[in-house]
C-alpha atoms as a PDB file:
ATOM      1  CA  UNK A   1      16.414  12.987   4.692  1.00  0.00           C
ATOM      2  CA  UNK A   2      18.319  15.361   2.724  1.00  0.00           C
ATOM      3  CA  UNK A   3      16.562  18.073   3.655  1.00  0.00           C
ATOM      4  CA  UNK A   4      17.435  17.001   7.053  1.00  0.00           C
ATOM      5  CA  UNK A   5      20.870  17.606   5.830  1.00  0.00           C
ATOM      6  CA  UNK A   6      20.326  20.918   3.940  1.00  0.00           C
ATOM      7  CA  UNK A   7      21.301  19.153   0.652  1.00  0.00           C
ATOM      8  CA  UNK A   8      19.135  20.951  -1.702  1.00  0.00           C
ATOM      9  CA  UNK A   9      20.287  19.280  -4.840  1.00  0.00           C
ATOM     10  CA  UNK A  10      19.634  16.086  -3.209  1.00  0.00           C
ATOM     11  CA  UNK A  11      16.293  16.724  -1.779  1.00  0.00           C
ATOM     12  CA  UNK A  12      14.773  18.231  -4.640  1.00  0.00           C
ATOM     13  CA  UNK A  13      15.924  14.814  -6.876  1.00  0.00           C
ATOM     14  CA  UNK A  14      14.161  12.702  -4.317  1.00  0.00           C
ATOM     15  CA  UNK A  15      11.218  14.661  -3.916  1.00  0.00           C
ATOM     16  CA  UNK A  16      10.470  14.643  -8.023  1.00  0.00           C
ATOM     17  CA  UNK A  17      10.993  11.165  -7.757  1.00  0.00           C
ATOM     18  CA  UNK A  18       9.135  10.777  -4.582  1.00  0.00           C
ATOM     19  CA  UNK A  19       5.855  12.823  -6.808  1.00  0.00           C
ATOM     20  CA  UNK A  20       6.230   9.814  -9.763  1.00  0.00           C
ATOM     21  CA  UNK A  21       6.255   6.751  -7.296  1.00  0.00           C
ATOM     22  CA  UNK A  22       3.248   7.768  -5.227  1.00  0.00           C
ATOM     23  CA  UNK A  23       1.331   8.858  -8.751  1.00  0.00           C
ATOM     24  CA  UNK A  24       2.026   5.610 -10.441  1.00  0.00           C
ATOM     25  CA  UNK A  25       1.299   3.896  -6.440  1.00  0.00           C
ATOM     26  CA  UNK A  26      -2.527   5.237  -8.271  1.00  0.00           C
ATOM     27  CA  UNK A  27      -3.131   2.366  -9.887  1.00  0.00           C
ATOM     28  CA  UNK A  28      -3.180   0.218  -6.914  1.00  0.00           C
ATOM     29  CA  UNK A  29      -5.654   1.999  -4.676  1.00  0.00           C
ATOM     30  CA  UNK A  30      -8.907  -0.114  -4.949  1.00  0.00           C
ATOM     31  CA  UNK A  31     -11.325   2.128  -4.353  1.00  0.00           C
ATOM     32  CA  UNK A  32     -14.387  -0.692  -3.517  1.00  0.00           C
ATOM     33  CA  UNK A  33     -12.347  -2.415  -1.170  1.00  0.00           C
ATOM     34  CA  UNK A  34     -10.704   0.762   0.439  1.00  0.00           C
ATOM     35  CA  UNK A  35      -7.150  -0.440   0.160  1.00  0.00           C
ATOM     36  CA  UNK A  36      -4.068  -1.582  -2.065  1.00  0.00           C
ATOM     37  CA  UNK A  37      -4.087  -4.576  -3.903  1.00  0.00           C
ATOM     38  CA  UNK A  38      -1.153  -6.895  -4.258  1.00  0.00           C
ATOM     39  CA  UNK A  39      -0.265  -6.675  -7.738  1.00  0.00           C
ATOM     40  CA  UNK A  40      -1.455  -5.060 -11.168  1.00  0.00           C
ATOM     41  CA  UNK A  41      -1.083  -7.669 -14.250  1.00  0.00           C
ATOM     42  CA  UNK A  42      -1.354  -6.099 -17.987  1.00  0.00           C
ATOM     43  CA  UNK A  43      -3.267  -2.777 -16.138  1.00  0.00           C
ATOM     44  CA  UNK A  44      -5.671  -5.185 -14.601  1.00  0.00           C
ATOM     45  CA  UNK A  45      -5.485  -4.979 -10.902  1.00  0.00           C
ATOM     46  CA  UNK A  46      -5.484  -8.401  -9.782  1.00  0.00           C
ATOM     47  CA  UNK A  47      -7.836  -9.451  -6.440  1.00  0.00           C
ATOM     48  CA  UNK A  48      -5.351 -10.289  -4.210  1.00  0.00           C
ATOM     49  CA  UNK A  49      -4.811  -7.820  -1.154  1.00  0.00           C
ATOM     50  CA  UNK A  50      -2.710  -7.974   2.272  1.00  0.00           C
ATOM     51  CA  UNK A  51      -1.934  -5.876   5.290  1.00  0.00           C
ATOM     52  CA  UNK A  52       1.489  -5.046   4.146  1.00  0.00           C
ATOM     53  CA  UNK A  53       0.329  -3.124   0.874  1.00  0.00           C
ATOM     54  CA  UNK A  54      -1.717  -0.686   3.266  1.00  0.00           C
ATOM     55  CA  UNK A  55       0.249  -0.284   5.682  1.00  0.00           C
ATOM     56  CA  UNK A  56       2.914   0.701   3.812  1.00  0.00           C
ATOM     57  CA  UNK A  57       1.153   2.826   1.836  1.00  0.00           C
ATOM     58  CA  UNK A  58       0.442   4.687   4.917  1.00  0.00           C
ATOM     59  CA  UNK A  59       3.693   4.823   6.588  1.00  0.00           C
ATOM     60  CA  UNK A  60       5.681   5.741   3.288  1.00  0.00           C
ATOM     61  CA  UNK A  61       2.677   8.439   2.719  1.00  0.00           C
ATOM     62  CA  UNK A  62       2.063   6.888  -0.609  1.00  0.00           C
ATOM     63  CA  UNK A  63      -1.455   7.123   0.467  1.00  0.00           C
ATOM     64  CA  UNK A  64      -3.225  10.138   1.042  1.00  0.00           C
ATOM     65  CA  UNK A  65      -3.837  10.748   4.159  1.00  0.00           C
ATOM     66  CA  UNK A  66      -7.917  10.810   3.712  1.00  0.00           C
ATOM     67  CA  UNK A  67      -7.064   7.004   3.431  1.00  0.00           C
ATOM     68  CA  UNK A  68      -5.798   6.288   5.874  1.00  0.00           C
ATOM     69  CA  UNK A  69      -8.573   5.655   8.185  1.00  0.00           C
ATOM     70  CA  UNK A  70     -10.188   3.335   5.505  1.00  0.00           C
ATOM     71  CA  UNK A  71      -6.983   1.507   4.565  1.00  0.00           C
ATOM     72  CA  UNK A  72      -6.489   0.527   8.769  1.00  0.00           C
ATOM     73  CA  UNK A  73     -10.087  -0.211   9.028  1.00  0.00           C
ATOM     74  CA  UNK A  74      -9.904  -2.935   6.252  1.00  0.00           C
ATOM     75  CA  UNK A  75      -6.894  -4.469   6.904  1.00  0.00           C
ATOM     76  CA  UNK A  76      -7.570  -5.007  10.615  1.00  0.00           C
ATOM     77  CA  UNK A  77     -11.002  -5.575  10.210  1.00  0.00           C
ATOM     78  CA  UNK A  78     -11.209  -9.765  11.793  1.00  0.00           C
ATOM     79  CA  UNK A  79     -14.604 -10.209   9.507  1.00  0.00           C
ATOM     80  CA  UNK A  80     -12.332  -9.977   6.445  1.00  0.00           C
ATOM     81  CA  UNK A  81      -9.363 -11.542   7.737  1.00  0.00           C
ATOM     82  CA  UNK A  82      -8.520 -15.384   6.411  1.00  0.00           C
ATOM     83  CA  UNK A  83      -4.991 -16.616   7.656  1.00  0.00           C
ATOM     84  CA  UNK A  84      -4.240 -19.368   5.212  1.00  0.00           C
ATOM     85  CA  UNK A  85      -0.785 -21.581   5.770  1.00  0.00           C
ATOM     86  CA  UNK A  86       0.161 -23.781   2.790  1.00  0.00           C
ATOM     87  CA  UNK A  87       3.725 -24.599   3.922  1.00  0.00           C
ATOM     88  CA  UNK A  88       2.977 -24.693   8.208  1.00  0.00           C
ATOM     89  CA  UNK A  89       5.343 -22.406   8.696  1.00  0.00           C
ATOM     90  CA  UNK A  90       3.955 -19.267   7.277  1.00  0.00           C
ATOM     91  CA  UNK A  91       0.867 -17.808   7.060  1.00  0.00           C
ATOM     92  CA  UNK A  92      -0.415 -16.256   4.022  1.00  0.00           C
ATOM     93  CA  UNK A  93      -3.284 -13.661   4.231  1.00  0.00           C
ATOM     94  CA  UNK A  94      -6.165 -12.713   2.272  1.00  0.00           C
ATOM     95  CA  UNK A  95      -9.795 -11.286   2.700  1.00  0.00           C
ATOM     96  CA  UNK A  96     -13.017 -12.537   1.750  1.00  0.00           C
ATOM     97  CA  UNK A  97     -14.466 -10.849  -0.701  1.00  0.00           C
END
């Protein structure tokens, strides 16, 4: 956005810390299971994965955009799917693995 706005300064801040977010985003990518997962415990990715942490990987461009393709396939993919709701209200997502 702020080199929407010609603000040089500004744009160049955001874009170094734009390079350090979607380098540390690395240790996410599951490379197996061709998306994110959830959450990384002690460097240990953990198994849990959900549309969100894809998707947003995409739109944000965290994720390179050779991905992409593998990232939308997995999360919409109804074979992996499993809608789980533990409170009735919500429903929690996960894959089979």
């Amino acid at each position: 956005m702020a080199g929407w706005l010609g603000e040089k300064a500004s744009q160049k801040w955001a874009e170094r810390l734009y390079a350090k977010a979607k380098a540390g985003f690395e240790i996410f990518w599951n490379e197996a299971r061709g998306t994110y997962v959830d959450h990384v415990k002690d460097g240990v990715q953990q198994k849990e994965i959900n549309q969100l942490a894809g998707a947003l990987a995409i739109v944000s461009r965290l994720a390179p955009e050779n991905r992409w393709k593998r990232i939308i396939e997995t999360i919409t993919d109804p074979q992996k799917l499993v809608i789980r709701s533990f409170t009735g209200a919500e429903a929690i997502m996960q894959w089979k693995r």
